[in-house]
N, C-alpha and C. Protein backbone atom coordinates (compact mmCIF):
# COMPACT_ATOMS: atom_id res chain seq x y z
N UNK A 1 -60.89 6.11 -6.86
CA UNK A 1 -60.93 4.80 -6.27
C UNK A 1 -59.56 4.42 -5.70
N UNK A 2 -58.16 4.94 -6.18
CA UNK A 2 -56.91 4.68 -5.96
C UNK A 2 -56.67 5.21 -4.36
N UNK A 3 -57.24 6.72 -4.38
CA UNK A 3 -57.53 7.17 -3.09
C UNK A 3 -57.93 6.69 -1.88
N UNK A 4 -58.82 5.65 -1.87
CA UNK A 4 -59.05 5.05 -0.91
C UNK A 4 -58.70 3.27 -0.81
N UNK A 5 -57.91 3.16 -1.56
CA UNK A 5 -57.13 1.79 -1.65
C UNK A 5 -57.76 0.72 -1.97
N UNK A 6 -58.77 1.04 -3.56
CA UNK A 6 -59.12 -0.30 -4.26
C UNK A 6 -57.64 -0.37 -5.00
N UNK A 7 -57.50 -1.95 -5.63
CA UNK A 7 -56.78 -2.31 -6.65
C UNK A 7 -56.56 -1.67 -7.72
N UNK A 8 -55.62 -1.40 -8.38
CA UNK A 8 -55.85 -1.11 -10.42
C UNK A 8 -56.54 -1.88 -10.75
N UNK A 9 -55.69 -3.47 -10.75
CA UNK A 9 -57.32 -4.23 -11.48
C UNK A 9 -58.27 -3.73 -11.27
N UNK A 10 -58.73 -3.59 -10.16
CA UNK A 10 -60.45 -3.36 -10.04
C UNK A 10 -61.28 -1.74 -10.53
N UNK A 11 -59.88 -1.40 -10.59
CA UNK A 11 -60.23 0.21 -11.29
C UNK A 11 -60.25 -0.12 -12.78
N UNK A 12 -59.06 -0.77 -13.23
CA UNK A 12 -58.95 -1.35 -14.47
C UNK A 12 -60.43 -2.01 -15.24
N UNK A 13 -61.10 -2.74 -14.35
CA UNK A 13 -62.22 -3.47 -14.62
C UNK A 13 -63.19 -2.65 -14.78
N UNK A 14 -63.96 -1.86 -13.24
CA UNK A 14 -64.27 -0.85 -13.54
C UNK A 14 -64.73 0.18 -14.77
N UNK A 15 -63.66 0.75 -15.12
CA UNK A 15 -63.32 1.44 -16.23
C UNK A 15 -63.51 0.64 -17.41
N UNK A 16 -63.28 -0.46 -17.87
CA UNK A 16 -63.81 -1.55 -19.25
C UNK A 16 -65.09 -1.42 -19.24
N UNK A 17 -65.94 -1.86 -17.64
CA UNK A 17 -67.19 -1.84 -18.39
C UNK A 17 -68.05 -0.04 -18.28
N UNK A 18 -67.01 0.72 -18.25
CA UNK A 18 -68.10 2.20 -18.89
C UNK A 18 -67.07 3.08 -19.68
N UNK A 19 -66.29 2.34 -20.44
CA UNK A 19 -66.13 2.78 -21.36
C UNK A 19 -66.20 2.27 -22.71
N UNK A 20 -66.56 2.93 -23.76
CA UNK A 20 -66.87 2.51 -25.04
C UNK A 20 -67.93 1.78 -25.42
N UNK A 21 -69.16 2.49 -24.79
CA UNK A 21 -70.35 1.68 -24.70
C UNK A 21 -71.12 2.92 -25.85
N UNK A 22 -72.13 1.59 -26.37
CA UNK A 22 -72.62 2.20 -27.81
C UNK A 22 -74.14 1.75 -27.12
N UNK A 23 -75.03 2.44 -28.13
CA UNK A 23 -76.60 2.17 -26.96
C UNK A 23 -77.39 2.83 -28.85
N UNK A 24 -78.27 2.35 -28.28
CA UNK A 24 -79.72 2.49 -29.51
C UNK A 24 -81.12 2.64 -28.52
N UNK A 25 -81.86 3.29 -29.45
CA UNK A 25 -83.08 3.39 -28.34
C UNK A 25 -84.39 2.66 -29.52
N UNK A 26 -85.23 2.18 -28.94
CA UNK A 26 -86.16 1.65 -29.15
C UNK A 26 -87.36 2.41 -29.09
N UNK A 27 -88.19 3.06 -30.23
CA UNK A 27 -89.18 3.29 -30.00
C UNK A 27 -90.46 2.47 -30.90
N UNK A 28 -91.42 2.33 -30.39
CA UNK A 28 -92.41 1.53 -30.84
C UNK A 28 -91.81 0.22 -31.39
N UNK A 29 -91.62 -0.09 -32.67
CA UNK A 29 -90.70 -1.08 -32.69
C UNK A 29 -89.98 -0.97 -33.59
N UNK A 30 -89.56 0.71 -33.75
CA UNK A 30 -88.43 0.79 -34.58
C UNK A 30 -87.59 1.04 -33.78
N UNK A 31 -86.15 0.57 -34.08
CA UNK A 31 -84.69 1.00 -33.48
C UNK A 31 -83.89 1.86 -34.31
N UNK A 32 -83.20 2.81 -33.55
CA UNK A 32 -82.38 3.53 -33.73
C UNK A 32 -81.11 3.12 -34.29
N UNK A 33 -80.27 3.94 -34.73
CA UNK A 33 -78.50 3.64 -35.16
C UNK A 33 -77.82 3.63 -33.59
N UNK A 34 -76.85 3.09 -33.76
CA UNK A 34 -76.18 2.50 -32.64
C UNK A 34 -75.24 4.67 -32.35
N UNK A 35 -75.17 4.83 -31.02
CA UNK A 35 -74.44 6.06 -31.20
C UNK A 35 -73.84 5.89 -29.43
N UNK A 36 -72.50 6.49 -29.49
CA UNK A 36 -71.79 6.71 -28.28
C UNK A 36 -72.21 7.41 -27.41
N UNK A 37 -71.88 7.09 -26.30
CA UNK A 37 -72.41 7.67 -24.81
C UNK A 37 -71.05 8.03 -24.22
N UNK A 38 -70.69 9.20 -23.70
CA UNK A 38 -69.14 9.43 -23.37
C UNK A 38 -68.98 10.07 -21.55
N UNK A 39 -70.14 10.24 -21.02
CA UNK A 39 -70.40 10.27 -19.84
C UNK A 39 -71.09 9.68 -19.20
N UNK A 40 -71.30 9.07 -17.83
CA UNK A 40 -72.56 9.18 -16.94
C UNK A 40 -72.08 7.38 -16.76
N UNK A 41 -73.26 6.88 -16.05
CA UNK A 41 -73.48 5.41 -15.88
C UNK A 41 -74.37 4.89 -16.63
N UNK A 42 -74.35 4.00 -16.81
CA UNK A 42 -75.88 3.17 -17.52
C UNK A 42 -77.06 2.99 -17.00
N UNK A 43 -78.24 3.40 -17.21
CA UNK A 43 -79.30 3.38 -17.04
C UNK A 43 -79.43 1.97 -15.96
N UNK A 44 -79.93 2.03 -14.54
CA UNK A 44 -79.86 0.35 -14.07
C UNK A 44 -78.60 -0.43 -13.94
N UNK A 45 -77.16 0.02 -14.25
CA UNK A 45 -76.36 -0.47 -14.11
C UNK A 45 -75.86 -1.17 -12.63
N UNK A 46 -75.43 -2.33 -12.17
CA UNK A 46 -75.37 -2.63 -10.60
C UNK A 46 -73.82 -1.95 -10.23
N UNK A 47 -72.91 -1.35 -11.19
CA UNK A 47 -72.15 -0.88 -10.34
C UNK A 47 -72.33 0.71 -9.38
N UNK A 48 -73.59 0.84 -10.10
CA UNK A 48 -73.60 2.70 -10.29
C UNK A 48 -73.62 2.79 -8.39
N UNK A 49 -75.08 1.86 -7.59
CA UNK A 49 -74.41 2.26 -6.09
C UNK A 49 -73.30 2.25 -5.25
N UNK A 50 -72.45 1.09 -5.73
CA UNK A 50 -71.16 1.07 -5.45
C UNK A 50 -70.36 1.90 -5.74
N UNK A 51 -70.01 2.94 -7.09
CA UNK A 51 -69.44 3.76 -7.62
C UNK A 51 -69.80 5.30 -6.48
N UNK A 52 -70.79 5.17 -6.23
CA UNK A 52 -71.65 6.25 -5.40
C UNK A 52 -71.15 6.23 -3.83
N UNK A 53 -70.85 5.21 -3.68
CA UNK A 53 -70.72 4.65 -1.97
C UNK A 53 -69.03 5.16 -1.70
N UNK A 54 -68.35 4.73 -2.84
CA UNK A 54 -67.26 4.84 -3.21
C UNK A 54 -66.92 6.74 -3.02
N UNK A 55 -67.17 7.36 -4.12
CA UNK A 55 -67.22 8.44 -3.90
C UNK A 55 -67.56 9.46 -2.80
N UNK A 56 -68.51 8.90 -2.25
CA UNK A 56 -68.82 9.46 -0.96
C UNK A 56 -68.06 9.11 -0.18
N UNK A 57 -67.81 7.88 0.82
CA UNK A 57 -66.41 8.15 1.30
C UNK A 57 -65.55 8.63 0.97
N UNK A 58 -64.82 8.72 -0.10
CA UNK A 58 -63.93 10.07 -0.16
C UNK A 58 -64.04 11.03 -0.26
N UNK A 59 -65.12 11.79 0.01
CA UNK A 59 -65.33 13.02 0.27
C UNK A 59 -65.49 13.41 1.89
N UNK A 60 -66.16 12.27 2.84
CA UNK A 60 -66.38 12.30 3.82
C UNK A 60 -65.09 12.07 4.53
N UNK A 61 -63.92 11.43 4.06
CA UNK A 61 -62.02 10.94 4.39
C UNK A 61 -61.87 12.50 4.24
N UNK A 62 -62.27 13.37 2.85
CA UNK A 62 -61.60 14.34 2.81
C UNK A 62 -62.03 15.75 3.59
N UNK A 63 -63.02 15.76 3.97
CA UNK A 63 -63.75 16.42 5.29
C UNK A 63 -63.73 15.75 6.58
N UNK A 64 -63.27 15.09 6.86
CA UNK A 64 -62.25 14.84 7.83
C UNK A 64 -63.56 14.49 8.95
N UNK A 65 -64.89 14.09 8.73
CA UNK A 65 -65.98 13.90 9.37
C UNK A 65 -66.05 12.38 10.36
């Protein structure tokens, strides 16, 4: 993201909300123990197309297209 000239804050921000996220799953109507997730985006999350849009332009800056 630095690469193509967002803010730190906003990388800073960013980065708070996908890291240190704990998740449980629900089946029937028992729940699970709470357990860490250490890759990926969140299921439905609204930053994930932006994160995507993001990335792709810099790949497309770096292929020179």
């Amino acid at each position: 993201m630095g690469h193509i000239g967002i803010p730190n804050k906003l990388i800073r921000l960013t980065k708070a909300t996908m890291e240190i996220s704990t998740y449980c799953v629900k089946i029937g109507t028992v729940m699970t123990g709470d357990f860490k997730v250490g890759t990926g985006l969140k299921q439905g999350d609204g930053l994930a197309p932006s994160i995507f849009n993001i990335t792709l332009e810099y790949v497309i800056r770096q292929l020179q297209v």
